[in-house]
Protein backbone atom coordinates (compact mmCIF):
# COMPACT_ATOMS: atom_id res chain seq x y z
CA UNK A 1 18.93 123.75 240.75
CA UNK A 2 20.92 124.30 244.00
CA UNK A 3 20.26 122.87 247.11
CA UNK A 4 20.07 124.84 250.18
CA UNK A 5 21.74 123.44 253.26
CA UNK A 6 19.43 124.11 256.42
CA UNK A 7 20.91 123.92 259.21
CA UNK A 8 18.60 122.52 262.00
CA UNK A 9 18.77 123.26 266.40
CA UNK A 10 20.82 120.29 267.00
CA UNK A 11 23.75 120.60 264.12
CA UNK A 12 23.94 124.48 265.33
CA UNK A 13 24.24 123.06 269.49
CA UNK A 14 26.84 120.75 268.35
CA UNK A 15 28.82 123.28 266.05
CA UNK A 16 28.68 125.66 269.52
CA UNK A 17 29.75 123.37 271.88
CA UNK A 18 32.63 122.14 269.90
CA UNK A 19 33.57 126.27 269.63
CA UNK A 20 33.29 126.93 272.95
CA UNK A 21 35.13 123.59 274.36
CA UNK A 22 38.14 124.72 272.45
CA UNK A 23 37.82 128.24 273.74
CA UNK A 24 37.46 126.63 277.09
CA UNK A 25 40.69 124.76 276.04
CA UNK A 26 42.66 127.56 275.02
CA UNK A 27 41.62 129.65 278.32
CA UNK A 28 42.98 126.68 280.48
CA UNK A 29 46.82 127.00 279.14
CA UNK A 30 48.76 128.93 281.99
CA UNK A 31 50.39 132.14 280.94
CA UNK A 32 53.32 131.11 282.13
CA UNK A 33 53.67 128.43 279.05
CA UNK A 34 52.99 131.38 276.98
CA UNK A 35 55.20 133.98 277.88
CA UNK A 36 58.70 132.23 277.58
CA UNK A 37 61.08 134.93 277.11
CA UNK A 38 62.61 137.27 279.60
CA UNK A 39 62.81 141.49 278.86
CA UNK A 40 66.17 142.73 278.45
CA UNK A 41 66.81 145.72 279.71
CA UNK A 42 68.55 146.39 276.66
CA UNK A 43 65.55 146.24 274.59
CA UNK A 44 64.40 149.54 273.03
CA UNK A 45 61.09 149.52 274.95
CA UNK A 46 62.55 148.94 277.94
CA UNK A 47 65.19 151.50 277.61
CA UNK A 48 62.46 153.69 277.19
CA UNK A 49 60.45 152.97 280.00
CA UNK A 50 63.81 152.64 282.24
CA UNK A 51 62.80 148.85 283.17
CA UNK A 52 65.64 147.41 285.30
CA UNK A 53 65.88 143.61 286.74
CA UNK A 54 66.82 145.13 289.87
CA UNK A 55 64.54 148.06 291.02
CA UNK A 56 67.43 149.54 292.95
CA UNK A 57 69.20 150.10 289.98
CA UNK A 58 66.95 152.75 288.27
CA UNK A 59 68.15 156.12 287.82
CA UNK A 60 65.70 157.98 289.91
CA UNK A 61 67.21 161.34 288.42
CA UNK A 62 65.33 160.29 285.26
CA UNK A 63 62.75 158.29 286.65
CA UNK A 64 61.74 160.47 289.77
CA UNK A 65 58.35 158.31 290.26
CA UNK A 66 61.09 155.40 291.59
CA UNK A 67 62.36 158.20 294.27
CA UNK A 68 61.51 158.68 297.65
CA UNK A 69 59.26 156.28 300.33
CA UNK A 70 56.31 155.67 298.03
CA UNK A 71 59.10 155.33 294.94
CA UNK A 72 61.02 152.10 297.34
CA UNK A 73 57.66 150.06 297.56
CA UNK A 74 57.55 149.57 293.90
CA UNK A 75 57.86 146.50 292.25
CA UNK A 76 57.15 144.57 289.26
CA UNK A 77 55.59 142.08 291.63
CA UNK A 78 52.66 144.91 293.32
CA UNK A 79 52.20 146.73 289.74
CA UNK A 80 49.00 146.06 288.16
CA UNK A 81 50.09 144.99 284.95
CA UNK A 82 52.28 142.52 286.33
CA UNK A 83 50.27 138.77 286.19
CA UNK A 84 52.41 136.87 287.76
CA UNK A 85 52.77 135.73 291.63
CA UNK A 86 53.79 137.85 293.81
CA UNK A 87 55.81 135.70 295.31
CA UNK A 88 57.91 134.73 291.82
CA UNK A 89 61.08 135.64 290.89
CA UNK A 90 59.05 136.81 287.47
CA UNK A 91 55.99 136.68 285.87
CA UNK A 92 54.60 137.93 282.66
CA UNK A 93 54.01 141.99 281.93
CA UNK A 94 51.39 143.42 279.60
CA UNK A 95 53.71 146.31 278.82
CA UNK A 96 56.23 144.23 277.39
CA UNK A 97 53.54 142.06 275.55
CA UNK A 98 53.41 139.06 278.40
CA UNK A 99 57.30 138.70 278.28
CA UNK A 100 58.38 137.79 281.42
CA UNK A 101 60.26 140.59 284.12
CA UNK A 102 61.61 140.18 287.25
CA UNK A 103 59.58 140.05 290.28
CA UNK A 104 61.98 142.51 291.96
CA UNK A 105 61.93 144.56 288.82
CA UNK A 106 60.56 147.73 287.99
CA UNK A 107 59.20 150.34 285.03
CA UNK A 108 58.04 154.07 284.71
CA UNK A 109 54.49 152.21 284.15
CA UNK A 110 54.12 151.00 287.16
CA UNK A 111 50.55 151.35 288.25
CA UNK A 112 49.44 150.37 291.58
CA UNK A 113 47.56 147.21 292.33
CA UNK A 114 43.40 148.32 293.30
């Protein structure tokens, strides 16, 4: 005949607290160790989205939300899905799946910061 395992209130305590200290762990590494590698702008989804380094570079013929006086105040730096400093010279993106863009940068999914 089989035995049947109980588990009692302390082994389940201890099982949780190891699970969430290595949660707590995993939440403490920066996202800056994470996201190592820069977005080229020749990558595929940043040719789509017209990303460029240098926001003054975008072709605001084809990317007319870059144009004009509200167009000039955006950045990689003020967009929302941008989680790095805004201070940096680049942080990661979500967009680009926390690869890192220029600070200075900017995309057609630029969303303002609320």
């Amino acid at each position: 005949m089989k035995k049947e395992q109980k588990l009692d209130r302390r082994s389940f305590l201890k099982v949780g607290m190891q699970a969430g200290g290595g949660i707590l762990a995993l939440a403490a590494i920066p996202m800056s160790l994470v996201a190592q590698d820069a977005v080229a702008e020749s990558d595929p989804l940043a040719q789509a989205l017209g990303y460029k380094a240098d926001a003054s570079a975008v072709d605001t013929a084809k990317f007319p939300k870059r144009a004009g006086e509200a167009g000039a105040k955006q950045f990689c730096h003020n967009c929302a899905l941008y989680s790095g400093d805004a201070d940096s010279a680049s942080g990661p993106c979500s967009i680009f799946q926390n690869k890192l863009v220029a600070g200075k940068g900017w995309c057609n999914a630029w969303v303002a910061k609320s």
